[in-house]
Protein backbone atom coordinates (compact mmCIF):
# COMPACT_ATOMS: atom_id res chain seq x y z
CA UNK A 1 0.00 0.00 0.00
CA UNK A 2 1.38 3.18 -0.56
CA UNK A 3 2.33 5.65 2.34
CA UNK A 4 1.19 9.08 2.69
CA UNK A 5 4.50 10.06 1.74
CA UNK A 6 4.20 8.06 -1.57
CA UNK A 7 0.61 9.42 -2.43
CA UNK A 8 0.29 11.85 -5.15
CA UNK A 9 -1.82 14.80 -4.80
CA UNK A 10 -3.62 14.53 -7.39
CA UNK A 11 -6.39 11.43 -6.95
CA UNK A 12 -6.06 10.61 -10.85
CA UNK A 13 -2.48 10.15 -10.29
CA UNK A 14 -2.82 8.22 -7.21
CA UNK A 15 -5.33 5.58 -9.34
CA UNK A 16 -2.26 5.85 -12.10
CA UNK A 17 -0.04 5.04 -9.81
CA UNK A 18 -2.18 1.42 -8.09
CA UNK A 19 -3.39 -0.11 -11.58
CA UNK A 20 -1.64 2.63 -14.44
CA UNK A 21 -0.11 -0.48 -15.94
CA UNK A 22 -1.04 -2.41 -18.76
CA UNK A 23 -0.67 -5.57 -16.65
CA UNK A 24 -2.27 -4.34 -13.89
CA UNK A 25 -5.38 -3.51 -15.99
CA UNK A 26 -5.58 -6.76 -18.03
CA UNK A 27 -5.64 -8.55 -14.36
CA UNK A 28 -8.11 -6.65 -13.18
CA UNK A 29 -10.29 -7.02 -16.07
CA UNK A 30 -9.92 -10.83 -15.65
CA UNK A 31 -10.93 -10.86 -12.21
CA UNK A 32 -13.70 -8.78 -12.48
CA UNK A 33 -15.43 -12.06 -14.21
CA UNK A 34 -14.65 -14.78 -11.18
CA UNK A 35 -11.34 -15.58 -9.28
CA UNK A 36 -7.95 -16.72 -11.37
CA UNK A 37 -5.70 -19.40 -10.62
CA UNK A 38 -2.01 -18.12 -11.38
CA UNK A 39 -1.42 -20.68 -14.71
CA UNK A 40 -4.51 -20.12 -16.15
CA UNK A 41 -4.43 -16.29 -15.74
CA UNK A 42 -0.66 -16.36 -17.28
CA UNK A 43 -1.96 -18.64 -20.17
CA UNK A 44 -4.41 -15.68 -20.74
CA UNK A 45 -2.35 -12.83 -20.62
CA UNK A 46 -0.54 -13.66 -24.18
CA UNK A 47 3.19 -12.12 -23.42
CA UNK A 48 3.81 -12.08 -19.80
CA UNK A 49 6.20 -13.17 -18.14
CA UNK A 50 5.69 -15.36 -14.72
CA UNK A 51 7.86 -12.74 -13.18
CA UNK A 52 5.83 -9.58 -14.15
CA UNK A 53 2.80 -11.71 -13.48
CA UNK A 54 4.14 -12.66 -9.89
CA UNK A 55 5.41 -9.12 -9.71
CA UNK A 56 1.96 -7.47 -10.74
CA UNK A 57 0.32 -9.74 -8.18
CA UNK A 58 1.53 -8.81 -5.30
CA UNK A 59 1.72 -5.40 -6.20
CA UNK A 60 -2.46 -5.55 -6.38
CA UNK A 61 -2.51 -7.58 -3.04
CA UNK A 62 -0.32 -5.75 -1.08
CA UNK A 63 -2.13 -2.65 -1.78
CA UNK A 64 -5.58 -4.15 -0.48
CA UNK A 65 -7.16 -4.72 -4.29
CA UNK A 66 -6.83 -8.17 -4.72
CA UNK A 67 -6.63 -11.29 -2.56
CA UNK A 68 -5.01 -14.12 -2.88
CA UNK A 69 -6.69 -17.22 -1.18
CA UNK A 70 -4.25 -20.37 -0.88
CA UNK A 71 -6.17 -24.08 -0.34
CA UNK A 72 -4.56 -27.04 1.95
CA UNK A 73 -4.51 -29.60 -0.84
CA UNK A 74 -1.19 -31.38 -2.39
CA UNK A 75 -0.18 -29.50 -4.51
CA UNK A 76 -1.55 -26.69 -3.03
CA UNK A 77 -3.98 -24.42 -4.81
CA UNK A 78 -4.00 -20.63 -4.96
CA UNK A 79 -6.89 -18.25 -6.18
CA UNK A 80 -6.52 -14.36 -6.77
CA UNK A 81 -9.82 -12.62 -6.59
CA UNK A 82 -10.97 -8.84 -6.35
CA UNK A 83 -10.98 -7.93 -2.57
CA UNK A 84 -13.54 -5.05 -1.29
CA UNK A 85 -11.74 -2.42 -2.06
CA UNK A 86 -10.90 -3.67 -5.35
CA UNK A 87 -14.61 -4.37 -6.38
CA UNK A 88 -15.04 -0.25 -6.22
CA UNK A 89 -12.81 -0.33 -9.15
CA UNK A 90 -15.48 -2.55 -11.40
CA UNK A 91 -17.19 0.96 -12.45
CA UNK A 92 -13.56 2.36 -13.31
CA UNK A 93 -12.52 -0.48 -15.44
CA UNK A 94 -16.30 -0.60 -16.86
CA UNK A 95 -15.94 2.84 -17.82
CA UNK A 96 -12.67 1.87 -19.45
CA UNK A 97 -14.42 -0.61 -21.85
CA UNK A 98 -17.86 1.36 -22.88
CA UNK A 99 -15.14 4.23 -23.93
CA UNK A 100 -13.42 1.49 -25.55
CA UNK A 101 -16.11 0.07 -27.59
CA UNK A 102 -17.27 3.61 -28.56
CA UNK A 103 -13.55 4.69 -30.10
CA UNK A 104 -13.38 0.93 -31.56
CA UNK A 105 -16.95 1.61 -33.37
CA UNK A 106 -15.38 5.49 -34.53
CA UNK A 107 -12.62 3.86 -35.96
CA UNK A 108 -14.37 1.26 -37.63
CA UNK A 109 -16.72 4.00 -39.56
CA UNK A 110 -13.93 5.95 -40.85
């Protein structure tokens, strides 16, 4: 989580600053629809490495957005799913994708 010291002033730039990146974004999206296992979510995410993955991850947890659920079984099981906090962000990312759809449909008419 990022300290008072680290927060921006400005609230857009704070949001930048917890999911600005492309990764970030994509993961989100994904969990927005049901809770990931860490393979299947890297399978989806065409290009990334397990590192940025892994790196991304914990990123989103340890700022309070996502949580990351690990079951007793052999071999154990893990699950990353939106936490409170990061279910406020479903109208942000929703937002994100009408806009999308809307410049996608422009583009398509010119």
């Amino acid at each position: 989580m990022l300290t008072k010291e680290e927060m921006p002033a400005c609230p857009v730039a704070t949001t930048v600053a917890l999911i600005g990146s492309k990764r970030k974004l994509l993961i989100l999206r994904n969990l927005l629809a049901r809770p990931w296992r860490f393979n299947e979510m890297r399978k989806n995410l065409e290009g990334i490495s397990q590192k940025v993955l892994t790196d991304s991850l914990r990123s989103l947890e340890d700022d309070g957005i996502i949580t990351r659920t690990v079951y007793p079984e052999v071999p154990p099981r893990v699950e990353y799913a939106l936490s409170e906090l990061g279910e406020t962000m479903r109208p942000i990312i929703g937002a994100m994708e009408n806009w999308g759809l809307e410049y996608q449909a422009k583009v398509k008419e010119q």
